[in-house]
Protein backbone atom coordinates (compact mmCIF):
# COMPACT_ATOMS: atom_id res chain seq x y z
CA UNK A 1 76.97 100.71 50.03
CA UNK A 2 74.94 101.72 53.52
CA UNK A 3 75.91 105.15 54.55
CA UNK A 4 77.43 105.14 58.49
CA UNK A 5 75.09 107.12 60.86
CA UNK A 6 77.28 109.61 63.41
CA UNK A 7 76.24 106.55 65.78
CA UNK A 8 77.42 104.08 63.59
CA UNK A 9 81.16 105.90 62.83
CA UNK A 10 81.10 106.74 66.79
CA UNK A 11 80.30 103.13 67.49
CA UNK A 12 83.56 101.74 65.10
CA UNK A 13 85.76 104.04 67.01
CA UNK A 14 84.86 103.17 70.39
CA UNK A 15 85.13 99.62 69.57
CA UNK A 16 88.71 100.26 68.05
CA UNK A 17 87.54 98.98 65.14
CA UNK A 18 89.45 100.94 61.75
CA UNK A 19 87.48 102.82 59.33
CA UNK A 20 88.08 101.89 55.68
CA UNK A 21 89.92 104.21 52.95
CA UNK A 22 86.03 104.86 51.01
CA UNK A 23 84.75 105.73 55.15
CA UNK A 24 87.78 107.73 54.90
CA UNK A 25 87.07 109.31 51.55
CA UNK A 26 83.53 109.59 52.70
CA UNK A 27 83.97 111.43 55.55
CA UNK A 28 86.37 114.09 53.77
CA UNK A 29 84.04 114.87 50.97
CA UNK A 30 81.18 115.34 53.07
CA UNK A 31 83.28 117.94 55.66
CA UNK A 32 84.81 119.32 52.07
CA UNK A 33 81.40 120.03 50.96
CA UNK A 34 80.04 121.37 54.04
CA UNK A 35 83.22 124.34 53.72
CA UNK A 36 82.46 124.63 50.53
CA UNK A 37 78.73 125.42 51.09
CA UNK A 38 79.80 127.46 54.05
CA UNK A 39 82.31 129.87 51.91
CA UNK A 40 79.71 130.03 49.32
CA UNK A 41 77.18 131.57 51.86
CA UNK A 42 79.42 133.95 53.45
CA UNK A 43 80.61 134.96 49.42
CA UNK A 44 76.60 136.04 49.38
CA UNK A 45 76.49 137.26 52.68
CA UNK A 46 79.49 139.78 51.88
CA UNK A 47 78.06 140.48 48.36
CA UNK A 48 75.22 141.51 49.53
CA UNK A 49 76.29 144.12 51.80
CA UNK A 50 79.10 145.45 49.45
CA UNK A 51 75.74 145.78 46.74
CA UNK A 52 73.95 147.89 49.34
CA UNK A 53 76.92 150.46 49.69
CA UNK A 54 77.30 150.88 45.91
CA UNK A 55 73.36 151.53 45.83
CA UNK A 56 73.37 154.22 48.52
CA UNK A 57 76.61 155.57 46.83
CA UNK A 58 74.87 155.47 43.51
CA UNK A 59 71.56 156.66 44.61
CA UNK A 60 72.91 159.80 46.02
CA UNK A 61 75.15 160.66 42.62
CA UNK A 62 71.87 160.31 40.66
CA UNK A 63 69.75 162.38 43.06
CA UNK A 64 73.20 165.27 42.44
CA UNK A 65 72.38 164.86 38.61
CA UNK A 66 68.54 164.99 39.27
CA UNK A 67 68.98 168.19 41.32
CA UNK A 68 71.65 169.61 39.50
CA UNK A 69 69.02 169.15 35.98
CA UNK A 70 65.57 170.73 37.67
CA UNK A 71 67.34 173.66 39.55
CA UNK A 72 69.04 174.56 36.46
CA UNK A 73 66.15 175.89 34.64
CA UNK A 74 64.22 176.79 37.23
CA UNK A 75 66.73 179.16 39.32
CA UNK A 76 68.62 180.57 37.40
CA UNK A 77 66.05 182.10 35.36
CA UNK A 78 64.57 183.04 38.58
CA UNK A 79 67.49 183.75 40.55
CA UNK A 80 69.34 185.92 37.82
CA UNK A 81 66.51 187.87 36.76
CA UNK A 82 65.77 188.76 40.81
CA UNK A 83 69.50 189.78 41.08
CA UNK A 84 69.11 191.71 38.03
CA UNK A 85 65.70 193.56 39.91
CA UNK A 86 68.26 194.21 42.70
CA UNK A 87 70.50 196.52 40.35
CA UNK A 88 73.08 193.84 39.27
CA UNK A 89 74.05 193.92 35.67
CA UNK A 90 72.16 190.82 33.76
CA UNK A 91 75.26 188.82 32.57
CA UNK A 92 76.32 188.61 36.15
CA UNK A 93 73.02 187.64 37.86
CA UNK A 94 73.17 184.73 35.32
CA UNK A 95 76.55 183.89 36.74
CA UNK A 96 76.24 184.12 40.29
CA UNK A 97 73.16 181.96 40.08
CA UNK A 98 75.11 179.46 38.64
CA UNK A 99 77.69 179.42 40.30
CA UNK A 100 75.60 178.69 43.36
CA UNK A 101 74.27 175.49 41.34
CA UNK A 102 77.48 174.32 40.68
CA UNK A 103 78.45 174.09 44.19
CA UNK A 104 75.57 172.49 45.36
CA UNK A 105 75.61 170.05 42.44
CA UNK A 106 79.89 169.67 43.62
CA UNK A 107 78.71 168.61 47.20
CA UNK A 108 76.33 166.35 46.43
CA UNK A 109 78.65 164.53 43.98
CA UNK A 110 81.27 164.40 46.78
CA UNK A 111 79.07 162.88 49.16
CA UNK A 112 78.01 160.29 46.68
CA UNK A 113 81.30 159.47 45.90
CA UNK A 114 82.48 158.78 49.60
CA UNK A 115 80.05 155.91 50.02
CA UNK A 116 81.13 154.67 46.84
CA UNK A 117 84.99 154.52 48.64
CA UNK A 118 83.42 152.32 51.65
CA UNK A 119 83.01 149.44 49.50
CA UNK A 120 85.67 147.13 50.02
CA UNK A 121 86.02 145.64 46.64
CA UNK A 122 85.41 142.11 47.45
CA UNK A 123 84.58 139.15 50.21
CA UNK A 124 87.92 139.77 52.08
CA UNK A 125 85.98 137.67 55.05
CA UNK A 126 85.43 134.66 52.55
CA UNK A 127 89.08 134.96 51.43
CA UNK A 128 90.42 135.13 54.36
CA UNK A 129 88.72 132.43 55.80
CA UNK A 130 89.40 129.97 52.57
CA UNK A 131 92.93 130.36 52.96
CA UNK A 132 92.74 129.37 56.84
CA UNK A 133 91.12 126.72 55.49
CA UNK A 134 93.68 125.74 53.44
CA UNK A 135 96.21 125.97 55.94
CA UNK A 136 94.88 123.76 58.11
CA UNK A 137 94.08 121.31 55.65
CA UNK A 138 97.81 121.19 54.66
CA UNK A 139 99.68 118.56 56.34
CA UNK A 140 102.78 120.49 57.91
CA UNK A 141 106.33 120.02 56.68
CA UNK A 142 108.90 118.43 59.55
């Protein structure tokens, strides 16, 4: 069966002529698809951008854990042992210094996990715009 052209279908109704139930059918699978394909892209479109805040947010907790590891060794040995040149007793040198780390490490793990909390969880837009969808599709009650 010869698909209609937009000239064609634009033709039958200007001529008053009806469409048939498979023109009918036609026509509805081919706009159905076309929402479909449209939902689908925004779904990647939305993914997409909610991947990129969960890599930032991700990124910055490993770069905490990275710093937190390598300034471990490093300064408190150094640290301690220059507050213990200063007069400090040695057990407490070894404690301030890491108690510095720790808030340091603390801060950047905070940071991290506030661009973890702008994700939104989902394709609200693509949701939100299949149900609309649906709505109008519905033929209304009354």
């Amino acid at each position: 069966m010869k698909a209609l052209s937009q000239e064609d279908a634009m033709a039958d109704r200007t001529n008053g002529s009806e469409r048939t139930l498979g023109q009918l059918v036609a026509d509805a699978t081919t706009d159905m698809s076309g929402i479909v394909r449209g939902e689908i892209d925004l779904v990647k479109v939305e993914m997409k951008a909610e991947a990129q805040k969960a890599g930032k947010g991700g990124a910055m907790l490993a770069a905490a854990g990275v710093v937190a590891l390598y300034m471990l060794g490093f300064l408190l040995t150094a640290g301690a042992w220059g507050l213990y040149a200063a007069g400090l007793s040695r057990w407490l040198s070894f404690l301030i210094v890491a108690l510095v780390l720790g808030v340091v490490a603390l801060v950047l793990a905070l940071v991290g996990r506030s661009q973890l909390k702008k994700m939104q969880g989902g394709p609200k837009k693509t949701i939100a715009n299949a149900q609309k969808t649906v709505q109008a599709i519905k033929p209304s009650k009354g």
